[in-house]
Each structure stands twice: as structure tokens, then as C-alpha cells.
Protein backbone atom coordinates (compact mmCIF):
# COMPACT_ATOMS: atom_id res chain seq x y z
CA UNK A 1 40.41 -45.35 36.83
CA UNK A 2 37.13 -43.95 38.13
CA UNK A 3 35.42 -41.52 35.49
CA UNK A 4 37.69 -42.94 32.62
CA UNK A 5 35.42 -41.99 30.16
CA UNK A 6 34.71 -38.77 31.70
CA UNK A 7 38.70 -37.80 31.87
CA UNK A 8 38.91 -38.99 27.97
CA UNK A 9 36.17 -36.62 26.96
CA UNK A 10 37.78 -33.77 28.99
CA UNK A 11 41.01 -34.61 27.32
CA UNK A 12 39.72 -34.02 24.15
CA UNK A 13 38.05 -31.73 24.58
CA UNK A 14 40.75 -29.44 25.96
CA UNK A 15 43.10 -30.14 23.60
CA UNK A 16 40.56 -29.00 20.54
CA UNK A 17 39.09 -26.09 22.21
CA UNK A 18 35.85 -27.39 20.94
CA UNK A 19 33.21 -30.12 21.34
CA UNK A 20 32.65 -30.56 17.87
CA UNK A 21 36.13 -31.74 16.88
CA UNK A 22 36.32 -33.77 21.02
CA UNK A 23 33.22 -35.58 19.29
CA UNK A 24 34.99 -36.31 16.38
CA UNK A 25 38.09 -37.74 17.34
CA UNK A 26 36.12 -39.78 20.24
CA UNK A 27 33.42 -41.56 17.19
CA UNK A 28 30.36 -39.77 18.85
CA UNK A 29 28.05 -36.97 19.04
CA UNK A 30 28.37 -33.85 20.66
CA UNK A 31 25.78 -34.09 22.88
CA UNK A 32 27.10 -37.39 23.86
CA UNK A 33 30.53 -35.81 24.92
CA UNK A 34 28.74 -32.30 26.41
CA UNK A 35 26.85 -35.12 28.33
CA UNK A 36 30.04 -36.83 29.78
CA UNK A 37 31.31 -33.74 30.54
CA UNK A 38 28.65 -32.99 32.71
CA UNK A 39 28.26 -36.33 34.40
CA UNK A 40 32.16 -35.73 35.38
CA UNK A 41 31.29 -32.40 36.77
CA UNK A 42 28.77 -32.98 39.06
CA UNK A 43 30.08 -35.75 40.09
CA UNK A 44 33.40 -33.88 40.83
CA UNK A 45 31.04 -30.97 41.87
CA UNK A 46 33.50 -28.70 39.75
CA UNK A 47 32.85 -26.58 36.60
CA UNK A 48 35.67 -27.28 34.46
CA UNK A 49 35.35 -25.36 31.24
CA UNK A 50 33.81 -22.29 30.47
CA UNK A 51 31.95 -21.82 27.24
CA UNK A 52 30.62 -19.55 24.67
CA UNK A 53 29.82 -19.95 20.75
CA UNK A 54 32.69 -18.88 19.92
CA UNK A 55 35.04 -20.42 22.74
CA UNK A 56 35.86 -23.63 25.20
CA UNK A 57 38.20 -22.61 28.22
CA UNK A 58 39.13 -24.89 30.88
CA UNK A 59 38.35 -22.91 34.16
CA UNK A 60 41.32 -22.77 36.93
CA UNK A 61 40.28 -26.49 38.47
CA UNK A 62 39.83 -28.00 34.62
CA UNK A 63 43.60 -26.45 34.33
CA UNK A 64 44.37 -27.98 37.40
CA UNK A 65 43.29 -31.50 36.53
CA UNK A 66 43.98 -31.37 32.71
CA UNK A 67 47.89 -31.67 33.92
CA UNK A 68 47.67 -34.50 35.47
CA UNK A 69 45.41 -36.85 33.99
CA UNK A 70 48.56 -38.42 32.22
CA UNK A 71 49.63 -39.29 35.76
CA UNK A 72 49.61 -42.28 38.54
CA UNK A 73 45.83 -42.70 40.15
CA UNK A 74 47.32 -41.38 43.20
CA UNK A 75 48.34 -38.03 41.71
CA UNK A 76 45.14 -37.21 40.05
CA UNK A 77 43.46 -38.03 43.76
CA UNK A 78 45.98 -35.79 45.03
CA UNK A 79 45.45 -32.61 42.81
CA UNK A 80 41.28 -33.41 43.08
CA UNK A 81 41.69 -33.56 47.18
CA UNK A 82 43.30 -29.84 46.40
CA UNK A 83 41.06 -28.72 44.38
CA UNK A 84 38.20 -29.26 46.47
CA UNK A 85 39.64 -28.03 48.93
CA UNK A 86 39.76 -25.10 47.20
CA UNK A 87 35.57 -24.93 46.68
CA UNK A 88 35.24 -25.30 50.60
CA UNK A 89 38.01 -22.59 51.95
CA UNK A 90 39.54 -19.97 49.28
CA UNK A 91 42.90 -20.51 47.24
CA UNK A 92 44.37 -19.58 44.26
CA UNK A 93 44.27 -16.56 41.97
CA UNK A 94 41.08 -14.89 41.73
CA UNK A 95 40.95 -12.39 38.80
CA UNK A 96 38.67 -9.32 38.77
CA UNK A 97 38.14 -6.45 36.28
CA UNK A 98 35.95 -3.25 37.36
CA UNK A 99 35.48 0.02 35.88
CA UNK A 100 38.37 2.42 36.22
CA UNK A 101 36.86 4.99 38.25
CA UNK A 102 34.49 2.49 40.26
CA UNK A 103 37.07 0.48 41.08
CA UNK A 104 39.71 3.20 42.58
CA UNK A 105 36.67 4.58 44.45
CA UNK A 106 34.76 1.56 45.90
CA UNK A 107 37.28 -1.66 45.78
CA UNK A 108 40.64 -0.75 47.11
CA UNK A 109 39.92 -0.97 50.80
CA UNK A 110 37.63 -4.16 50.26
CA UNK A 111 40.49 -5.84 47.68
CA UNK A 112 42.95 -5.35 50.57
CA UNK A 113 40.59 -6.37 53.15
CA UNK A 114 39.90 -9.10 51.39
CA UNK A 115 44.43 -9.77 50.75
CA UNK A 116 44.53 -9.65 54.87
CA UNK A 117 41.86 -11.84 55.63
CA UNK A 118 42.90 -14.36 52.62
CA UNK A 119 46.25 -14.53 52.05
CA UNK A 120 45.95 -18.40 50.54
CA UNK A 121 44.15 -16.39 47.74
CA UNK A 122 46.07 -14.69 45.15
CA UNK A 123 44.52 -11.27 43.48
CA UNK A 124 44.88 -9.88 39.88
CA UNK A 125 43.34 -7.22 39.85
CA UNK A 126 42.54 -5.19 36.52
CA UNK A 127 40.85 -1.69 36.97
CA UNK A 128 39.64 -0.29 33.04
CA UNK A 129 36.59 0.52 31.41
CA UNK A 130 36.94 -1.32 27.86
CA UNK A 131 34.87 -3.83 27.14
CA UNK A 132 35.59 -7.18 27.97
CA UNK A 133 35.00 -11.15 27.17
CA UNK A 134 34.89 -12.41 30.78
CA UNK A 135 35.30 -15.72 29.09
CA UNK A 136 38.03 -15.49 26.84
CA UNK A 137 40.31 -13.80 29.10
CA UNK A 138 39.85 -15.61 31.80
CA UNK A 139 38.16 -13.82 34.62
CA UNK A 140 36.48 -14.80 37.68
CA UNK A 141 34.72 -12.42 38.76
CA UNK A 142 33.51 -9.27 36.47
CA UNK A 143 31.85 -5.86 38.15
CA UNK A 144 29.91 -3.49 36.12
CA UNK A 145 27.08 -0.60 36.67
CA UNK A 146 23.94 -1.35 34.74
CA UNK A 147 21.99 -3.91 32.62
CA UNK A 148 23.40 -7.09 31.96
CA UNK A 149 23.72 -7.84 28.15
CA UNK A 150 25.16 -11.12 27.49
CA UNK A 151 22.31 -13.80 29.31
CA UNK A 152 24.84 -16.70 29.29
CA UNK A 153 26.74 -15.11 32.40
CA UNK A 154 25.39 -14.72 35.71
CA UNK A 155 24.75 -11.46 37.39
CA UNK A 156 24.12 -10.85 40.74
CA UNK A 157 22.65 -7.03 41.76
CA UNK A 158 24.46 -6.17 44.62
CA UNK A 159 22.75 -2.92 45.34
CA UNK A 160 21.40 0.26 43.22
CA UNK A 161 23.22 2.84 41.67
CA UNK A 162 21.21 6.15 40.75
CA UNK A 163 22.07 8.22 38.37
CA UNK A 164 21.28 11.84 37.09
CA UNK A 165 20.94 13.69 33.97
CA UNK A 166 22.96 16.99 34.33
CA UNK A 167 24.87 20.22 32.65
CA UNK A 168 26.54 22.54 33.62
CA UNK A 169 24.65 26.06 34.01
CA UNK A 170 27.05 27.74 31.36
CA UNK A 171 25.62 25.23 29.13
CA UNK A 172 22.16 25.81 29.91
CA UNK A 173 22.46 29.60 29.63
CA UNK A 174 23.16 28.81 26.22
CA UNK A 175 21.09 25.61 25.32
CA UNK A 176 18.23 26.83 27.95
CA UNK A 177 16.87 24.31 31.03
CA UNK A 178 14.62 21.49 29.36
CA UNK A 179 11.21 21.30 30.25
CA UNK A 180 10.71 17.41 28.97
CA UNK A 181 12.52 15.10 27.60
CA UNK A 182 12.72 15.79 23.70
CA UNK A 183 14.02 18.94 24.56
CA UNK A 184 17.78 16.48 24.65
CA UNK A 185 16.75 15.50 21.30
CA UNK A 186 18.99 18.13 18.90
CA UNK A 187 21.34 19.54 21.72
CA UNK A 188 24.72 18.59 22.43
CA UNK A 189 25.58 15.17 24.67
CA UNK A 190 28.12 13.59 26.59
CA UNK A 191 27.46 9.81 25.64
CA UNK A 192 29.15 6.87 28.26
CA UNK A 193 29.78 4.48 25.27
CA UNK A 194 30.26 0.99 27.11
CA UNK A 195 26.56 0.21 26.69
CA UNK A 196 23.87 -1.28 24.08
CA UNK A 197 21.44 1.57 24.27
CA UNK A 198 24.12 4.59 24.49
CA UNK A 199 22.06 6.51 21.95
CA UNK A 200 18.93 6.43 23.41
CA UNK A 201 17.19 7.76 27.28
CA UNK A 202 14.41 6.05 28.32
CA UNK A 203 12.37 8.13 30.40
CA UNK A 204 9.09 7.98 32.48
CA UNK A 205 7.22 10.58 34.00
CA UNK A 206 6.95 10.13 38.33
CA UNK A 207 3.46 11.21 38.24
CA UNK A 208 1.84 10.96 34.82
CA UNK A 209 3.70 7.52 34.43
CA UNK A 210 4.15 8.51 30.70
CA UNK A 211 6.73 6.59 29.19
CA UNK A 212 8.99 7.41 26.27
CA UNK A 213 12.41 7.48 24.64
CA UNK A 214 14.56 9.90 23.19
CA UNK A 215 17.43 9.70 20.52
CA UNK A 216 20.40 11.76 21.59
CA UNK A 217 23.16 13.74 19.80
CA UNK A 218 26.64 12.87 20.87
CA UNK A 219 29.21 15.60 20.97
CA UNK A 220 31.53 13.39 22.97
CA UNK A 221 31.68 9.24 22.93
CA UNK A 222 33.92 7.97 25.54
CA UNK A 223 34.43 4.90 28.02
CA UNK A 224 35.56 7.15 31.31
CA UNK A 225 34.14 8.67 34.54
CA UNK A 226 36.42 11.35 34.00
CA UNK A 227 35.85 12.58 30.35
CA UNK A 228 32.32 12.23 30.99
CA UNK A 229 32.07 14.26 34.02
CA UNK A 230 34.72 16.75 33.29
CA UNK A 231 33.58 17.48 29.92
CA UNK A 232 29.78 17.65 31.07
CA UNK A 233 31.93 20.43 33.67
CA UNK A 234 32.96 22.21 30.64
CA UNK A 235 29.59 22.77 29.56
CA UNK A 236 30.21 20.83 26.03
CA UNK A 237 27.17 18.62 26.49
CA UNK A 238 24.23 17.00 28.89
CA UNK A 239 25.19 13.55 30.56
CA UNK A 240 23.99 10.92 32.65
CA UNK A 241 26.42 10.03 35.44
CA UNK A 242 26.41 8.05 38.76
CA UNK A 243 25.07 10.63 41.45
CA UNK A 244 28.12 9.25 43.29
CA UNK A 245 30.24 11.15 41.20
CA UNK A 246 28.25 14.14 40.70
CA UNK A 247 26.45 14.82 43.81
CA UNK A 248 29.11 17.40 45.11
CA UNK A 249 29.39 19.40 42.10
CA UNK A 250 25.90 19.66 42.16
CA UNK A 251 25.71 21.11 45.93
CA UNK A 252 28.56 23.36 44.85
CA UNK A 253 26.67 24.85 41.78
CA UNK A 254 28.82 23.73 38.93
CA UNK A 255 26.32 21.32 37.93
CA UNK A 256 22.37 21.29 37.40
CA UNK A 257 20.04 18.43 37.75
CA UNK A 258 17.85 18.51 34.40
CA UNK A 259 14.13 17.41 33.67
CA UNK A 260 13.74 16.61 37.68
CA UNK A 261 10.34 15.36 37.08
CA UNK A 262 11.29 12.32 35.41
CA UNK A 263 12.43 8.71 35.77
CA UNK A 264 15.07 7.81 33.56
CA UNK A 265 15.36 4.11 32.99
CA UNK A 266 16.30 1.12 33.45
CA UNK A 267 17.20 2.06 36.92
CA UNK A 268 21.12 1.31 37.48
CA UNK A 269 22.67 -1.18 39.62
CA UNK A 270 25.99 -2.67 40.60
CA UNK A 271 26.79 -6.25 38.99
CA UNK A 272 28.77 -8.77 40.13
CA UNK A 273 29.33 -11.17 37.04
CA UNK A 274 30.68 -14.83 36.62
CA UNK A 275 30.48 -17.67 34.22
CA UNK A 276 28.53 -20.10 36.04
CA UNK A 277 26.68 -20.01 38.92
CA UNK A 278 27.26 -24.06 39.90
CA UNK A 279 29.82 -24.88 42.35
CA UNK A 280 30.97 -21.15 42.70
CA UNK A 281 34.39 -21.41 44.41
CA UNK A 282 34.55 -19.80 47.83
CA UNK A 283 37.13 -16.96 47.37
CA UNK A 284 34.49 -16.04 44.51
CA UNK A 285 32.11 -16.00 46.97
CA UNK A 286 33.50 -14.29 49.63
CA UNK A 287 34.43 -11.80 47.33
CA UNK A 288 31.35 -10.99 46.22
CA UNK A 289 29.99 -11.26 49.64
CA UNK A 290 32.69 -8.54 50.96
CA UNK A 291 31.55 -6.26 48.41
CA UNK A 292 28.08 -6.51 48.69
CA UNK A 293 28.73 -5.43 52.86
CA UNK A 294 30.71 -2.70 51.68
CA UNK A 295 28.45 -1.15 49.50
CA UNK A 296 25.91 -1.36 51.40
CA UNK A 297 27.26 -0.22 54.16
């Protein structure tokens, strides 16, 4: 059979979850096998595992194929025909995990757009704001607000995503209205959690161009919209939220922008984030493409 030595390696490989022990059992290295593996994917112009240090995943095709390699030549042809066909029009489950509150707000009408247009194409959808391993539990497709932080995935920006540091004017009657940054330092915050630098706000001054950072004091760690922005209501701390979700409450007077002459960095954005960018199936694609219209719009 064509790619025999390919379909061995992939065999191995998937049954050990690892390179390492494919190499093993197969008598050579594991470059040799990572290199087979390879060969058979471009030449298949599929990805068919997913990797990380700590993991090997076969993606949906590898899952696809993996079943029938113990088959007749003509049934393997027959499940590759369908899974190409799959790269060049979209099929098949596409799962997607968002942020709770992003997600209700900005994905519903796209997701069923997308369910009407598609219907070849089924969706699982997840909406929460833990933190995930888009690897390791199997996702296509992964959207999140801000800097990327693991390299190995690929992120595309799909469009900004300001965001403003405010409280409530209870709490600055009793904290008083900061007149620079290190004024934060020793009063009371409302920290987002689901982020590497949650302790810290980078700032930089629009005219001056000083630059600086400043360590905060949580009063409140959590992974929600809502806690942040309702507590930050309460007057309980200071946060930094998505002017999406506090741009009314600011026009109605129940929140205050703070420390107005400042920059406060890195600048957000909205990330669409998958495994690998090399033969990215369509309803991946047109996913992400939907999305970035919508947001735009």
C-alpha cells in the first residue's frame, strides 16, 4: 500500500500517545518517525496529530484514518477521498470554547448563522471562562481577549478590544480619583485572573510616552465578566474591563474612567486560536472568517 511506512509510524504512534515509545517499538529514532510522520502529512496535505510536551492527539482526520488502516486498500481510499473532502467544503464537528460573557454577547447570532449556512458541519459549542488545554481536550478552534501565552498555537487577531480602568464614584469618594498610576498601588482591586500578568498594569503616558508598571492589590480574584464588573459596581475595588461592557454604565454615571491620561498596555485584542496553521480545514476557516465580519462589522 502507498505510504506503508508512513501508516506504520502513525500506527504507532497513536497507539503510544508518544513518539518516543512509536520509535521504540519501530527500531528507530524519533526524529526518524516525527520525519515519516510528516512526509505522510504533506503528502496527504492533512495534520493528523496534535502535539505538546506533554501530549500526542490524533486530530479529527488522524481519528478518521487511524480506524481504518487495518482495512482493504479500497476502504482507506474511501475514508481519505472523505476526508479531503472535508479540507475543501466543511463537515464534521467543529468544537469551540469562548469566554462566558463574550461568547453569549458576540457568537450566538454568528454560531447560528454559521448552523444555517452549514448544516454538513456539526457544532459543540462550550461557552466558560476557565482555563483551557486546547490540545488535550480536543478543540478546534479557541477564542480569547488578549495576549497569547502559549507560542506553540496559532493566533490570529481578529480585531481590537479596548479596555478601561474604572470605579465606581462611591469608591472614589472614599479611595479619592488617582492622579497617576501608583496611586492603584495600595488600594483595593478587582483582578480578571485568567491571565499571566494579572498582578501587574502596564501603563504609558499618551503624551510624555513615560512608561511604567504597577503592582496591584487584589480584593477580588475571579474568572467572570460579571463578578468583575458588578463588584467594580459595588465600589469594592478598581478594574480593568472591556469598554464593551462598561461603556453604558459609564454614560449613566455609575462608573468613572480613572487616570484618563494614560495608555494601559498591551493593547487588547480578540484571538482566534488553533493548533496548527497547515492545512486548516474549511469549516475552521469559515468560522473564523464569519467572526472576523461580524466583529467588525
Amino acid at each position: 500500500m502507498i505510504f506503508q511506512n508512513g501508516f506504520d509510524a502513525m500506527i504507532k504512534v497513536a497507539r503510544n500517545k508518544s513518539f518516543t515509545k512509536a520509535a521504540s517499538e519501530l527500531g528507530v529514532s524519533g526524529a526518524a518517525v516525527s520525519k515519516q510522520i510528516k512526509i505522510l502529512e504533506d503528502r496527504l496535505q492533512l495534520v493528523l496529530f496534535n502535539r505538546t510536551t506533554r501530549v500526542v492527539t490524533l486530530t479529527e482526520a488522524g481519528e478518521q484514518l487511524f480506524e481504518t488502516l487495518n482495512r482493504s486498500e479500497e476502504e482507506v481510499s474511501s475514508v481519505l477521498r472523505k476526508i479531503v473532502d472535508g479540507i475543501e467544503r466543511p463537515t464534521g464537528r467543529l468544537k469551540i470554547n469562548a469566554p462566558m460573557a463574550f461568547g453569549e454577547r458576540f457568537l450566538v447570532d454568528v454560531i447560528i448563522d454559521y448552523a444555517k449556512k452549514y448544516p454538513e458541519v456539526i457544532l459543540d459549542i462550550d461557552f466558560d471562562d476557565k482555563k483551557i488545554n486546547i490540545i488535550e481536550e480536543g478543540y478546534d478552534l479557541v477564542i480569547r481577549i488578549g495576549k497569547l501565552d502559549d507560542s506553540r498555537l496559532i493566533a490570529k487577531r481578529l480585531c481590537d478590544f479596548s479596555a478601561t480602568v474604572c470605579a465606581s464614584p462611591s469608591y472614589i469618594e472614599k479611595y479619592g480619583y488617582p492622579s497617576i498610576p501608583e496611586n492603584l498601588k495600595n488600594i483595593p482591586a478587582i483582578i480578571y485572573k485568567n491571565t499571566t500578568s494579572a498582578l501587574t498594569l502596564n501603563y504609558s503616558h499618551k503624551k510624555t510616552k513615560k512608561e511604567g508598571t504597577v503592582n496591584l492589590s487584589p480584593a477580588i480574584y475571579t474568572n467572570t465578566v460579571e463578578v468583575l464588573l458588578n463588584s467594580t459596581l459595588k465600589g469594592i475595588g478598581f478594574c480593568r474591563i472591556p469598554d464593551v461592557f462598561c461603556d453604558q454604565f459609564i454614560k449613566e454615571g455609575k462608573l468613572v474612567k480613572l487616570l484618563t491620561d494614560y495608555s494601559f498596555v498591551p493593547e487588547r485584542g480578540i484571538y482566534a486560536i488553533y493548533p496548527d496553521r497547515r492545512y486548516l480545514p474549511m469549516k475552521v476557516r469559515l468560522f473564523i472568517d464569519d467572526l472576523s465580519k461580524n466583529l467588525r462589522a
